[in-house]
N, C-alpha and C. Protein backbone atom coordinates (compact mmCIF):
# COMPACT_ATOMS: atom_id res chain seq x y z
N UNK A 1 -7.35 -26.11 6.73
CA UNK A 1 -8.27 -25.33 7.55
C UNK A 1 -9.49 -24.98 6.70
N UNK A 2 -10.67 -25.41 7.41
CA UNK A 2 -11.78 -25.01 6.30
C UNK A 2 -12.01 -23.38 6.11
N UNK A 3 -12.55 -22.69 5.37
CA UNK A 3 -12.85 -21.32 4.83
C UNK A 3 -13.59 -20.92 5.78
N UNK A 4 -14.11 -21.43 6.85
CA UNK A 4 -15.10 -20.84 7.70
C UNK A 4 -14.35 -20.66 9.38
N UNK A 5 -13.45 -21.40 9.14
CA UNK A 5 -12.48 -20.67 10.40
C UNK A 5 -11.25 -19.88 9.91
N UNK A 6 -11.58 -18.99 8.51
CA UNK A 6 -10.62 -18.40 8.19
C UNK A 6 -10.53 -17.15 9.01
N UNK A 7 -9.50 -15.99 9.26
CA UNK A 7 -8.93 -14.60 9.64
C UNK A 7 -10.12 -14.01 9.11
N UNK A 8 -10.85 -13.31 9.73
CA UNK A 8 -11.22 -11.95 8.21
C UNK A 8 -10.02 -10.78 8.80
N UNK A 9 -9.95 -10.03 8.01
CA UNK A 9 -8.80 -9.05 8.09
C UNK A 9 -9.55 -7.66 7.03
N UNK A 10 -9.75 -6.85 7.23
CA UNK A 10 -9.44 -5.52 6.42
C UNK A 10 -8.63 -4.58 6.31
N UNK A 11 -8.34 -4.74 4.81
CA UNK A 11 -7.26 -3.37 4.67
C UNK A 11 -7.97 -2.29 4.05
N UNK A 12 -7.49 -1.75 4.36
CA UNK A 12 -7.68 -0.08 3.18
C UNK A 12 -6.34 0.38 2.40
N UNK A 13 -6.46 0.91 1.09
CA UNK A 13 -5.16 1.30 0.54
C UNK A 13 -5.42 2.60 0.29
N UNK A 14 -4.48 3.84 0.26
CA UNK A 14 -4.79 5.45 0.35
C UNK A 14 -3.74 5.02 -0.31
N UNK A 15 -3.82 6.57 -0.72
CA UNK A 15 -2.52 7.26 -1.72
C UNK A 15 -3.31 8.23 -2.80
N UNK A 16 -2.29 8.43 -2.96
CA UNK A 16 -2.90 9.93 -4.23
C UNK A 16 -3.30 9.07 -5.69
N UNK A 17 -4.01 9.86 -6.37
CA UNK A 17 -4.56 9.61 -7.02
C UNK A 17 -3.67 9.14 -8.23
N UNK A 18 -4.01 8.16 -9.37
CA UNK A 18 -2.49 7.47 -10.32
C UNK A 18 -1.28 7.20 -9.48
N UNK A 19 -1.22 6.82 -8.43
CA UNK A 19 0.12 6.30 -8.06
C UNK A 19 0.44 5.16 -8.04
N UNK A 20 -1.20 3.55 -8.45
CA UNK A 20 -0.95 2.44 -8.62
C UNK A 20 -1.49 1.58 -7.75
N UNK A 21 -2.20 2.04 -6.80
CA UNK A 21 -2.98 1.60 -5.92
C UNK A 21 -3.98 0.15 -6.63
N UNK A 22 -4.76 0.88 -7.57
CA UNK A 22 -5.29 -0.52 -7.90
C UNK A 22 -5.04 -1.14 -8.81
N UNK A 23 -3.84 -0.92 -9.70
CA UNK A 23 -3.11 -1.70 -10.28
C UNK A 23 -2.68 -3.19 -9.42
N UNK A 24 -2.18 -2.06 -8.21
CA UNK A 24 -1.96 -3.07 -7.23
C UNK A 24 -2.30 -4.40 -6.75
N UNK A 25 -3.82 -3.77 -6.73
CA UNK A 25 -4.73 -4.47 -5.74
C UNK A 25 -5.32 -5.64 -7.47
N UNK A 26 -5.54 -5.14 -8.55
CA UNK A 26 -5.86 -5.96 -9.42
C UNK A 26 -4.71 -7.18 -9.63
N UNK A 27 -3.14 -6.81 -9.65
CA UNK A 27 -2.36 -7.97 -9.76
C UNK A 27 -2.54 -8.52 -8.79
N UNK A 28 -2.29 -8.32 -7.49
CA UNK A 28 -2.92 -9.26 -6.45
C UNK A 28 -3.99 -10.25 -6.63
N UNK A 29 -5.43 -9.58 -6.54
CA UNK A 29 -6.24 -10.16 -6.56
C UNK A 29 -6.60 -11.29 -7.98
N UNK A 30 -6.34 -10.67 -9.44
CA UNK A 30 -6.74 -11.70 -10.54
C UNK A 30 -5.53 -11.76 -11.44
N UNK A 31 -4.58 -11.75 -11.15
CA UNK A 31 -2.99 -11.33 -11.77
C UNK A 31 -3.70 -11.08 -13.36
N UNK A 32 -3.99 -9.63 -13.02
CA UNK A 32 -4.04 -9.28 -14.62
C UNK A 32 -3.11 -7.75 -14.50
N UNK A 33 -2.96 -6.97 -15.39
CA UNK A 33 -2.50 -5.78 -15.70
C UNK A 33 -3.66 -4.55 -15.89
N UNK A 34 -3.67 -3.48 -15.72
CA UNK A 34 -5.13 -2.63 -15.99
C UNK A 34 -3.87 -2.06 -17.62
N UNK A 35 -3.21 -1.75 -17.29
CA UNK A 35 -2.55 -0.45 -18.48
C UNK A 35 -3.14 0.52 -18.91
N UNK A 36 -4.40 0.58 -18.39
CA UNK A 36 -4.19 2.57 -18.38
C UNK A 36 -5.00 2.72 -16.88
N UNK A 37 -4.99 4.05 -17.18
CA UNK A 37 -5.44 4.53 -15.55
C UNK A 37 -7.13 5.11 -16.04
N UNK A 38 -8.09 4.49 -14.79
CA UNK A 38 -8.80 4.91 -14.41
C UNK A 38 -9.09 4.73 -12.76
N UNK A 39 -9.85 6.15 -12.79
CA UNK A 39 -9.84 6.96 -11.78
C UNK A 39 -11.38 6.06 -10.60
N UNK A 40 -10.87 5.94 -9.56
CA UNK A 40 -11.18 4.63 -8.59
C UNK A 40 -12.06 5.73 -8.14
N UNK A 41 -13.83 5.33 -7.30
CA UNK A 41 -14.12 5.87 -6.31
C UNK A 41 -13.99 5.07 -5.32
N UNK A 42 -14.67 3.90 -5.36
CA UNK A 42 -14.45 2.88 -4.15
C UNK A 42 -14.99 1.50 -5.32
N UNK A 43 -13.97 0.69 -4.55
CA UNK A 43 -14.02 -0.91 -5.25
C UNK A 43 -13.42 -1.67 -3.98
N UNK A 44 -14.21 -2.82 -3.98
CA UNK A 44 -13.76 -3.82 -3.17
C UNK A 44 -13.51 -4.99 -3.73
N UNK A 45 -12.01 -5.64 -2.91
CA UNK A 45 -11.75 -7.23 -3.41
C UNK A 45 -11.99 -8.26 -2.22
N UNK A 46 -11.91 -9.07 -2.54
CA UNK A 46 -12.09 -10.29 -1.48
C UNK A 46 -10.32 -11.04 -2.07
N UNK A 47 -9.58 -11.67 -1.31
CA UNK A 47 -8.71 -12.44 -1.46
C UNK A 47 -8.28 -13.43 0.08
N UNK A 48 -8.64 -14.64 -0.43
CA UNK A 48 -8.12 -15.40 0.88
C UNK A 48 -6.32 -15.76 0.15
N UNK A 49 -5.92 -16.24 1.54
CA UNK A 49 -4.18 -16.19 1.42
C UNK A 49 -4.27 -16.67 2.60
N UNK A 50 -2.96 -17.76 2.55
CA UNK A 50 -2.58 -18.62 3.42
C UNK A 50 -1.11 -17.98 3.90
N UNK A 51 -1.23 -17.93 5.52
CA UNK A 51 0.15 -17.48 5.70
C UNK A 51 0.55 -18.27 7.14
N UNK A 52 1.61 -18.65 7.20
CA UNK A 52 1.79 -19.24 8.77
C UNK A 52 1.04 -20.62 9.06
N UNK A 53 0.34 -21.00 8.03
CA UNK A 53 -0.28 -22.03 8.04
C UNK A 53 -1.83 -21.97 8.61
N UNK A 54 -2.00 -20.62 8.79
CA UNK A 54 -3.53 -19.87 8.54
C UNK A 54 -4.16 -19.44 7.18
N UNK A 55 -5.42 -19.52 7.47
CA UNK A 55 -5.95 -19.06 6.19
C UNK A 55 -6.58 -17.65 6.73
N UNK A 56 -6.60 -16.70 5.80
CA UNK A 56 -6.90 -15.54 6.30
C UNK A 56 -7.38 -14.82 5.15
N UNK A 57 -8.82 -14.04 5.21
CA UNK A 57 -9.43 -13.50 4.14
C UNK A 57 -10.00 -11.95 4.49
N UNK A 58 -8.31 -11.28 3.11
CA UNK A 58 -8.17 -10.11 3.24
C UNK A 58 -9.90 -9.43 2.30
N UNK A 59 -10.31 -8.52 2.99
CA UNK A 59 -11.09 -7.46 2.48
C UNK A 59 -10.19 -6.22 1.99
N UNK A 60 -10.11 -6.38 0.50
CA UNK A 60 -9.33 -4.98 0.01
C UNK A 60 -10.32 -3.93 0.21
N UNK A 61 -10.39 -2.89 0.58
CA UNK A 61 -10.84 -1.77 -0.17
C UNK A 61 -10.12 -0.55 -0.81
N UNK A 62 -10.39 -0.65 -1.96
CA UNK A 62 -9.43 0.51 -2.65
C UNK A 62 -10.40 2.01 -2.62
N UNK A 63 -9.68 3.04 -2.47
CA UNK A 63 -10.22 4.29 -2.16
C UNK A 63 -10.09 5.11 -3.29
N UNK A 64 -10.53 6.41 -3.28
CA UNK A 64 -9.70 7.40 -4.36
C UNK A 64 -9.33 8.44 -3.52
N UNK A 65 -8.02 8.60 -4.41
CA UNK A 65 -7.07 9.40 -3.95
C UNK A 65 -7.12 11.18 -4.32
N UNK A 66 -8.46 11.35 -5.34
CA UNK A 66 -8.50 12.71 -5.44
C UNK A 66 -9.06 13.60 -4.47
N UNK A 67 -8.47 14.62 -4.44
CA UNK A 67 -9.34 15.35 -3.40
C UNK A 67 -10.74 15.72 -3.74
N UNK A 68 -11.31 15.64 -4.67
CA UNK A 68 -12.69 15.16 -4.87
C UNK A 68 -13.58 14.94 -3.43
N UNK A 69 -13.01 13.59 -3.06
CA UNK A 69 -13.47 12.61 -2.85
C UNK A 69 -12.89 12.60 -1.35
N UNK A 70 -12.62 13.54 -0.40
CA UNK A 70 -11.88 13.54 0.86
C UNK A 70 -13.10 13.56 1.79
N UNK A 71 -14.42 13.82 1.39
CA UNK A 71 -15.30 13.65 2.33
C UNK A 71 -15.86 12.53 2.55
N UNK A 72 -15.61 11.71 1.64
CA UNK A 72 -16.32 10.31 1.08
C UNK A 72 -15.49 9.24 1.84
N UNK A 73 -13.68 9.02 1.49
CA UNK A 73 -12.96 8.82 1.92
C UNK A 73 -13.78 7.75 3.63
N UNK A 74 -13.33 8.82 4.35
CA UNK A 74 -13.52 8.42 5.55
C UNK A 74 -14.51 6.92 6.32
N UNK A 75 -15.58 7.06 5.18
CA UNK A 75 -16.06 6.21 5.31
C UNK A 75 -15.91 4.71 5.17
N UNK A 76 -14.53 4.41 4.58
CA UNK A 76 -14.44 3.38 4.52
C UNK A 76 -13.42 2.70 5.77
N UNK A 77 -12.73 3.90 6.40
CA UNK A 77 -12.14 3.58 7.31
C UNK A 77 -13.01 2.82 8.72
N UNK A 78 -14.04 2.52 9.08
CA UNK A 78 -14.41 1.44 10.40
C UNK A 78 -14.39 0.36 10.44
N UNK A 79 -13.27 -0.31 11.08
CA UNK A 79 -13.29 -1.56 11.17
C UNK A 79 -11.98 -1.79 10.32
N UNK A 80 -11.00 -1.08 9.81
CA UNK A 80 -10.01 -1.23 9.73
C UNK A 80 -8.73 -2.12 10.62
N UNK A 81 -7.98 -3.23 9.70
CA UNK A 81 -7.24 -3.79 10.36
C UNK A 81 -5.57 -3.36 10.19
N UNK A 82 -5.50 -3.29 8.67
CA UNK A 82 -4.66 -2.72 8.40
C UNK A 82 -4.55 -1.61 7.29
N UNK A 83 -3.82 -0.56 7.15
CA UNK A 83 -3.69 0.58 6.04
C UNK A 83 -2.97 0.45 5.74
N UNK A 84 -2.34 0.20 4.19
CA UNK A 84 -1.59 -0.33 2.72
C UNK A 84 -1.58 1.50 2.38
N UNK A 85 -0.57 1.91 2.43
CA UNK A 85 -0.12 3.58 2.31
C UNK A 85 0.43 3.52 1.12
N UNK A 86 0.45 4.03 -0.11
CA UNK A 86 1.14 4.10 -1.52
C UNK A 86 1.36 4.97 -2.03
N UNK A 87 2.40 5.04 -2.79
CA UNK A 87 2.81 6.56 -3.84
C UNK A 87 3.84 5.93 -4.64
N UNK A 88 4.00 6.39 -5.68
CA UNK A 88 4.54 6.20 -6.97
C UNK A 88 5.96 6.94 -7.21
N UNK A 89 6.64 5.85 -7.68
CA UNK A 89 8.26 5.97 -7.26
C UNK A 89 8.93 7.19 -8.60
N UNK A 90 7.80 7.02 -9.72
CA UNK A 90 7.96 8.42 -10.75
C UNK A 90 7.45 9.48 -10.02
N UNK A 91 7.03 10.09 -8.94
CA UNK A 91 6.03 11.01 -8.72
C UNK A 91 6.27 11.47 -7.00
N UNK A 92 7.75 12.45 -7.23
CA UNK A 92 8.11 12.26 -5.41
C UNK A 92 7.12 12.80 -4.90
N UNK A 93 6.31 13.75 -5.70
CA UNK A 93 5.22 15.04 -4.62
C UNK A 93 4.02 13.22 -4.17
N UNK A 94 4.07 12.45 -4.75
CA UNK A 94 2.92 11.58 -4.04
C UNK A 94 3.67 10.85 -2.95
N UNK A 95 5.14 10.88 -2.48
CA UNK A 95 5.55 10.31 -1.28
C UNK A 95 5.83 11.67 0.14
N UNK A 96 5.60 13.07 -0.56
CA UNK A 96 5.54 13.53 0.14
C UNK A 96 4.33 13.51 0.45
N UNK A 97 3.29 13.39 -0.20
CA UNK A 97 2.04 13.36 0.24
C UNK A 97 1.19 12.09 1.38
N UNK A 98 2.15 11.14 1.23
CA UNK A 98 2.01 10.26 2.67
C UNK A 98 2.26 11.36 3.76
N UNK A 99 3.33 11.74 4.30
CA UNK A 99 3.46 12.22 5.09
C UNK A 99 2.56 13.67 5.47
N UNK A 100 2.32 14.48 4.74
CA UNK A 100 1.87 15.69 4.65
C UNK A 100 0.27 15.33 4.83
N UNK A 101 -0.52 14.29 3.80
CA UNK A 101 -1.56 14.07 3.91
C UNK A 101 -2.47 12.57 4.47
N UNK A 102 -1.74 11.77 3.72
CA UNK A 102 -2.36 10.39 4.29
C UNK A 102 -2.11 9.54 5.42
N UNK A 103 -1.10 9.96 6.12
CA UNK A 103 -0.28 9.81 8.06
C UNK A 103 -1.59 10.56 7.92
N UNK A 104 -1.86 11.75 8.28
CA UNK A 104 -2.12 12.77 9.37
C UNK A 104 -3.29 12.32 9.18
N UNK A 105 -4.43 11.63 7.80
CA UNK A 105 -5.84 11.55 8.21
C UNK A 105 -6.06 10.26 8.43
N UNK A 106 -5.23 9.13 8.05
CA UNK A 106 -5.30 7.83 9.07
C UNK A 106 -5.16 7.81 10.13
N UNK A 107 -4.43 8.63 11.23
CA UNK A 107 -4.20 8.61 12.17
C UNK A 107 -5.40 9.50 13.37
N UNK A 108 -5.91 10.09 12.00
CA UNK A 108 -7.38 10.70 12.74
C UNK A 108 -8.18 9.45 12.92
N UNK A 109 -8.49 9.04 11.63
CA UNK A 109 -9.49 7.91 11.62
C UNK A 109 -9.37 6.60 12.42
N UNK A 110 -8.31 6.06 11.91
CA UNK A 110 -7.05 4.86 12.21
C UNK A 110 -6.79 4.90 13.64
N UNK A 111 -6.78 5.31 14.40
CA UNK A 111 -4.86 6.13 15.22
C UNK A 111 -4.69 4.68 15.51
N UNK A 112 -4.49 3.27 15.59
CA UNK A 112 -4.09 2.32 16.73
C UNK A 112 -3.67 1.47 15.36
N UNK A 113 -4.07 2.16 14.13
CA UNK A 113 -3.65 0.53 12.88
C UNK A 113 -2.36 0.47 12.51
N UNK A 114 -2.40 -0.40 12.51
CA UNK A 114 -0.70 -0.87 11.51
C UNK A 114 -0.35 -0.57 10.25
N UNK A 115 0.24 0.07 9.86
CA UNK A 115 0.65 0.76 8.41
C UNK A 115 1.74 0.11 7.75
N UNK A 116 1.41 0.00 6.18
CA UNK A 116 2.15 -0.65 5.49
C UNK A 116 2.51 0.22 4.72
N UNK A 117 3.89 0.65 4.18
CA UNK A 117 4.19 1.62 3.27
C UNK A 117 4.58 1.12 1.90
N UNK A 118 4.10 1.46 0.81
CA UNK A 118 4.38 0.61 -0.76
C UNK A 118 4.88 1.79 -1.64
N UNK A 119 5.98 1.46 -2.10
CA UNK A 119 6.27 2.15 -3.24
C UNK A 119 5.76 1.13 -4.61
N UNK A 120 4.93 2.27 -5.31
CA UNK A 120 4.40 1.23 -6.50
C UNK A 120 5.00 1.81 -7.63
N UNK A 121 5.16 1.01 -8.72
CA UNK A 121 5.87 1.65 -10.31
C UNK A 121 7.49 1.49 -10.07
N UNK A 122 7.74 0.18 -9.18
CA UNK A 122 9.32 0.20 -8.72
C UNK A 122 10.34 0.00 -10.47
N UNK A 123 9.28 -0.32 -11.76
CA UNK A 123 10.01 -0.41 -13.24
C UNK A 123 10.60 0.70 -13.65
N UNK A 124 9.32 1.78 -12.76
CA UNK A 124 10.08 3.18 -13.54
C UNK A 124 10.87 3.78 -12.95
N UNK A 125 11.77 3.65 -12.27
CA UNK A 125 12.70 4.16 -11.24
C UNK A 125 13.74 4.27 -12.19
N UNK A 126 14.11 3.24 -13.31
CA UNK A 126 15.52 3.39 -13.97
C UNK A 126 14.76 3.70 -15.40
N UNK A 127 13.64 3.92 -15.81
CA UNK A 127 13.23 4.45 -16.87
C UNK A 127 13.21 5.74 -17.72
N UNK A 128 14.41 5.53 -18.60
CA UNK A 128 14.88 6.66 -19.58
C UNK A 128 13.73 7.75 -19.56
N UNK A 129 12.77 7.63 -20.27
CA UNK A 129 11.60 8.55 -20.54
C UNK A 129 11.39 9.22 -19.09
N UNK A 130 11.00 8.49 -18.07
CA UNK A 130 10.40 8.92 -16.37
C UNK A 130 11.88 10.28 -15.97
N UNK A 131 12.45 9.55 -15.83
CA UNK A 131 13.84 10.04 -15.92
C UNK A 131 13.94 11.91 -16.40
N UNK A 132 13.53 11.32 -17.63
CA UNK A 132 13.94 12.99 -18.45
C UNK A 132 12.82 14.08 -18.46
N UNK A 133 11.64 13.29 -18.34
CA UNK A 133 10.61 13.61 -17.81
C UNK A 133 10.54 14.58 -16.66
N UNK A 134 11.11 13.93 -15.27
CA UNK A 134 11.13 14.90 -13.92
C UNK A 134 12.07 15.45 -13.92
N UNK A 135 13.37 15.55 -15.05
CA UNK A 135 14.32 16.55 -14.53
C UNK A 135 13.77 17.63 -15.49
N UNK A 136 12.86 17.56 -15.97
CA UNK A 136 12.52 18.86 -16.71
C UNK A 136 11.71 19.78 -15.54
N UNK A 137 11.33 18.87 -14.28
CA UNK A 137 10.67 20.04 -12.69
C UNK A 137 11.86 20.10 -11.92
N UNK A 138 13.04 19.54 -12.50
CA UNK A 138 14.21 19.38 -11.36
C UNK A 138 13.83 18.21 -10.10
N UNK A 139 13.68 17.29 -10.87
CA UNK A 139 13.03 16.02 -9.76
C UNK A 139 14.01 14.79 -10.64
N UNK A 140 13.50 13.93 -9.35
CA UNK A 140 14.10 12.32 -9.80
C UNK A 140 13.19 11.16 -9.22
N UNK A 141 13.52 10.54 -9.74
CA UNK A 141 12.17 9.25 -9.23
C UNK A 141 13.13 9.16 -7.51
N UNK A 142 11.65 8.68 -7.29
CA UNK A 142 12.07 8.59 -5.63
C UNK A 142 13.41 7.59 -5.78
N UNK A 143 13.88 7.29 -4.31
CA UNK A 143 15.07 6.48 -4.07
C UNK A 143 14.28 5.48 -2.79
N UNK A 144 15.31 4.24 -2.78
CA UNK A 144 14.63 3.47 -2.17
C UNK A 144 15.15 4.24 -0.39
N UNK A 145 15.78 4.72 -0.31
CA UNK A 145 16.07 5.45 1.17
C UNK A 145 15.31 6.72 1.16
N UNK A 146 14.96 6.90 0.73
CA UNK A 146 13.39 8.19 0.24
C UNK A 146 12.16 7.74 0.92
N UNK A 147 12.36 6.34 0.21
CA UNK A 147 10.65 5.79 0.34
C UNK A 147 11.28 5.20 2.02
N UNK A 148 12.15 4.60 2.60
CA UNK A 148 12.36 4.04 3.98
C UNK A 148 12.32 4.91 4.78
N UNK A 149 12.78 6.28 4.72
CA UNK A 149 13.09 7.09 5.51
C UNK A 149 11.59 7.96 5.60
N UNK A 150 10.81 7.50 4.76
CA UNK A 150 9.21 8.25 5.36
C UNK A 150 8.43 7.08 5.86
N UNK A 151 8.56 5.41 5.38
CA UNK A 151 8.35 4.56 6.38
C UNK A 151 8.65 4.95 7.93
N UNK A 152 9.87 5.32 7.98
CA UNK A 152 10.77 5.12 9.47
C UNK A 152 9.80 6.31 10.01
N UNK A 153 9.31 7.74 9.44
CA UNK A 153 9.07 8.46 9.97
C UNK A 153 7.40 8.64 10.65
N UNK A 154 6.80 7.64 9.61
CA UNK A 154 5.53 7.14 10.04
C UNK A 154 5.30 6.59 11.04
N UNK A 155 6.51 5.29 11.32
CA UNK A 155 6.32 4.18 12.22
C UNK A 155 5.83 2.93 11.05
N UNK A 156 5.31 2.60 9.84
CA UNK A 156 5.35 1.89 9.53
C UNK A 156 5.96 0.62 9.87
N UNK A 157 4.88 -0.63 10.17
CA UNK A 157 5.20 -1.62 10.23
C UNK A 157 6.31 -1.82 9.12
N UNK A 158 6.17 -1.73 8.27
CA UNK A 158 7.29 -1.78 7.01
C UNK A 158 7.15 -1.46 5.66
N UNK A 159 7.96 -1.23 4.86
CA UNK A 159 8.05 -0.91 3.98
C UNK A 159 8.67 -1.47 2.35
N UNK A 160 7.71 -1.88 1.56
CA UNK A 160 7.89 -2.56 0.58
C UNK A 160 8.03 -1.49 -1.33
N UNK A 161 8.80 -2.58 -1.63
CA UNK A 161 8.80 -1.49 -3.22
C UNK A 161 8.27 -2.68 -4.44
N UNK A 162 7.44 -2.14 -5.09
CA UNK A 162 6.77 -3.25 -5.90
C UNK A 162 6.65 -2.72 -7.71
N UNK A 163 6.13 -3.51 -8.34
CA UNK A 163 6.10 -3.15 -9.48
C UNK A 163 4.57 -4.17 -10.45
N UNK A 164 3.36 -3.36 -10.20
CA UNK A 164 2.23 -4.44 -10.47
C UNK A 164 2.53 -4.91 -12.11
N UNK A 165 3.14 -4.23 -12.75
CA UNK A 165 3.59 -4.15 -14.20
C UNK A 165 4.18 -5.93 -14.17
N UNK A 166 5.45 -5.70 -13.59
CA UNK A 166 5.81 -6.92 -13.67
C UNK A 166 6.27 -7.92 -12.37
N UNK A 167 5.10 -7.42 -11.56
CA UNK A 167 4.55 -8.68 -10.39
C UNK A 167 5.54 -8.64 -9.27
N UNK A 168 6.64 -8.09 -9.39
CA UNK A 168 7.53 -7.76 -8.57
C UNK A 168 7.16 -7.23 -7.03
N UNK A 169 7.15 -7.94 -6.33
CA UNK A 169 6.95 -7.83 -4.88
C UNK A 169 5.78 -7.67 -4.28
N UNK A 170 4.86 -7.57 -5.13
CA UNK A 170 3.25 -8.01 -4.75
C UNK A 170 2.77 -8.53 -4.25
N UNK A 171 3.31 -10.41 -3.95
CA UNK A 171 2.48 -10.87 -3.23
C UNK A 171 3.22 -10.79 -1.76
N UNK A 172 4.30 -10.38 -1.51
CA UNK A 172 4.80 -10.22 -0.16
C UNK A 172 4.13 -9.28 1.21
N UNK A 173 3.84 -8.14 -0.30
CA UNK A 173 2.59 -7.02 0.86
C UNK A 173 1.27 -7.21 0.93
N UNK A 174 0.78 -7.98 0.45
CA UNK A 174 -0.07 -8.65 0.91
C UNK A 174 0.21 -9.71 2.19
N UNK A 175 0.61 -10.44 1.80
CA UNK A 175 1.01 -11.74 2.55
C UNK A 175 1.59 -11.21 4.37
N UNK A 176 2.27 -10.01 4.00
CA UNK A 176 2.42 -8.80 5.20
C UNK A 176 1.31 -8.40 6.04
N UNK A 177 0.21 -7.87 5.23
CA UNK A 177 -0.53 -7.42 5.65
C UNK A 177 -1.51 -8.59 6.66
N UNK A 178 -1.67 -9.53 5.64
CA UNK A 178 -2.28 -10.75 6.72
C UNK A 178 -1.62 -11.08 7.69
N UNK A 179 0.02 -11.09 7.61
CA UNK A 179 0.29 -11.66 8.60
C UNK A 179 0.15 -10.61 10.19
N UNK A 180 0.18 -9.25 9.72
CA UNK A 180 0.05 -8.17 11.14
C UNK A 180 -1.52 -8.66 11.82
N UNK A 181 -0.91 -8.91 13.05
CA UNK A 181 -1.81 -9.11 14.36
C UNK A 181 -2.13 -10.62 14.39
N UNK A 182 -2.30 -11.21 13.63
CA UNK A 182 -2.38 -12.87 13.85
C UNK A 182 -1.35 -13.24 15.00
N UNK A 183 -2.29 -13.82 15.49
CA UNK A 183 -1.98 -14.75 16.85
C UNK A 183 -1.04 -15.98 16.43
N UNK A 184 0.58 -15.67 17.34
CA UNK A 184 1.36 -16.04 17.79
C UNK A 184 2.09 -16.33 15.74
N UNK A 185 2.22 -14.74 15.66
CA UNK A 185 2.96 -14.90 14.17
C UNK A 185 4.34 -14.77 14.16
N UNK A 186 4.97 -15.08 13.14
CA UNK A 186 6.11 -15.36 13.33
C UNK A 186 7.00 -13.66 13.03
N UNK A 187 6.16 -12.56 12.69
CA UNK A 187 6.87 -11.31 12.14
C UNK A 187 7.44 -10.90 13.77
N UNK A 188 8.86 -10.57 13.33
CA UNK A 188 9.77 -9.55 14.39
C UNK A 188 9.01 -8.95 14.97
N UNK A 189 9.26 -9.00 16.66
CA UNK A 189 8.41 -8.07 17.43
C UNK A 189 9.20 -7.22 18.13
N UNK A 190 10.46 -6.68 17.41
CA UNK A 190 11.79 -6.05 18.05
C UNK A 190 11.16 -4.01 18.22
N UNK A 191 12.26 -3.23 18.71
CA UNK A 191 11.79 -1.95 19.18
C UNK A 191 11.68 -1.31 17.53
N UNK A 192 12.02 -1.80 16.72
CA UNK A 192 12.74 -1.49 15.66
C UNK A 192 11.26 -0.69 14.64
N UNK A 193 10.56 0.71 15.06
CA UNK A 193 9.15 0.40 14.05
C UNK A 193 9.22 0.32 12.52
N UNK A 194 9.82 0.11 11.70
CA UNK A 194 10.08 0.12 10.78
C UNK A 194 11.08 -1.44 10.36
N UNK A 195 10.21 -2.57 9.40
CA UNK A 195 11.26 -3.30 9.26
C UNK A 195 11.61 -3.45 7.14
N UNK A 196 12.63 -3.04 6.77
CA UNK A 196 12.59 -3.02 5.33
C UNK A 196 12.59 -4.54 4.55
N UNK A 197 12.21 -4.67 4.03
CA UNK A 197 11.79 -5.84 2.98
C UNK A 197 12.35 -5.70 1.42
């Protein structure tokens, strides 16, 4: 299929601020690693991806997640196809913060898009240091029925756990994301809103 009858598609990715968002979006897009954190205002990627035997060319836009930046935010939401929702599997207050904060203002902006839910940093979940770390607040790295059970409560199209560190399930949420709304795709169209991956 030539590049000029490709999909365009836009996503947006939210989440709180360090939870991996464009770690994310960098292994995706140039499979490199960032290893340390800096703090995103707005960056855009281009990535075409073949799915279903379509070609389809995702528009990333990565956001920031500080509250800084909640007036700014909004603006990138028009013309949204799909929203890539994230929080960090060391860091439960950022999966409560889907629900508490990033549902309630996509759904202002958003209300009709398809939501993808990502747990990112899926390495540090069994990591000694992370570990001893949150039981010093009386916490534990999220659980993968943690992160499903605020998918399920969203409605999330579905819900993925990844690790940009070591590439682990990356290109599937993407490849997800293109495939929502394409004509005559092959993803489950059951009552079920939530499907786990």
């Amino acid at each position: 299929m030539a590049h000029r009858d490709a999909i365009r598609k836009k996503l947006v990715i939210v989440g709180d601020g360090a939870c991996g968002k464009t770690s994310l979006l960098v292994r995706f897009c140039k499979d490199d690693w960032l290893g340390i954190y800096v703090p995103t205002v707005f960056e855009t990627y281009v990535a075409d991806i073949e799915v279903d035997g379509q070609q389809v060319e995702l528009a990333l836009w990565d956001t920031a997640g500080q509250e800084d930046y909640d007036r700014l935010r909004p603006l990138s939401y028009p013309d949204t196809d799909v929203i890539l929702m994230c929080f960090a599997i060391d860091s439960p207050d950022t999966l409560e913060n889907i629900s508490e904060k990033w549902y309630p203002e996509v759904r202002n902006y958003c209300p009709n898009v398809p939501i993808l839910l990502a747990a990112c940093k899926k390495d540090l979940r069994n990591n000694a240091e992370k570990i001893e770390e949150l039981a010093r607040t009386k916490q534990t790295p999220v659980s993968y029925e943690q992160g499903r059970a605020i998918a399920e409560q969203i409605g999330a199209a579905a819900y993925y756990e990844c690790s940009a560190l070591n590439r682990e399930g990356v290109p599937e949420i993407f490849q997800a994301a293109a495939r929502l709304k394409l004509p005559h795709s092959s993803t489950p169209n059951n009552n079920c809103p939530c499907s786990i991956i």
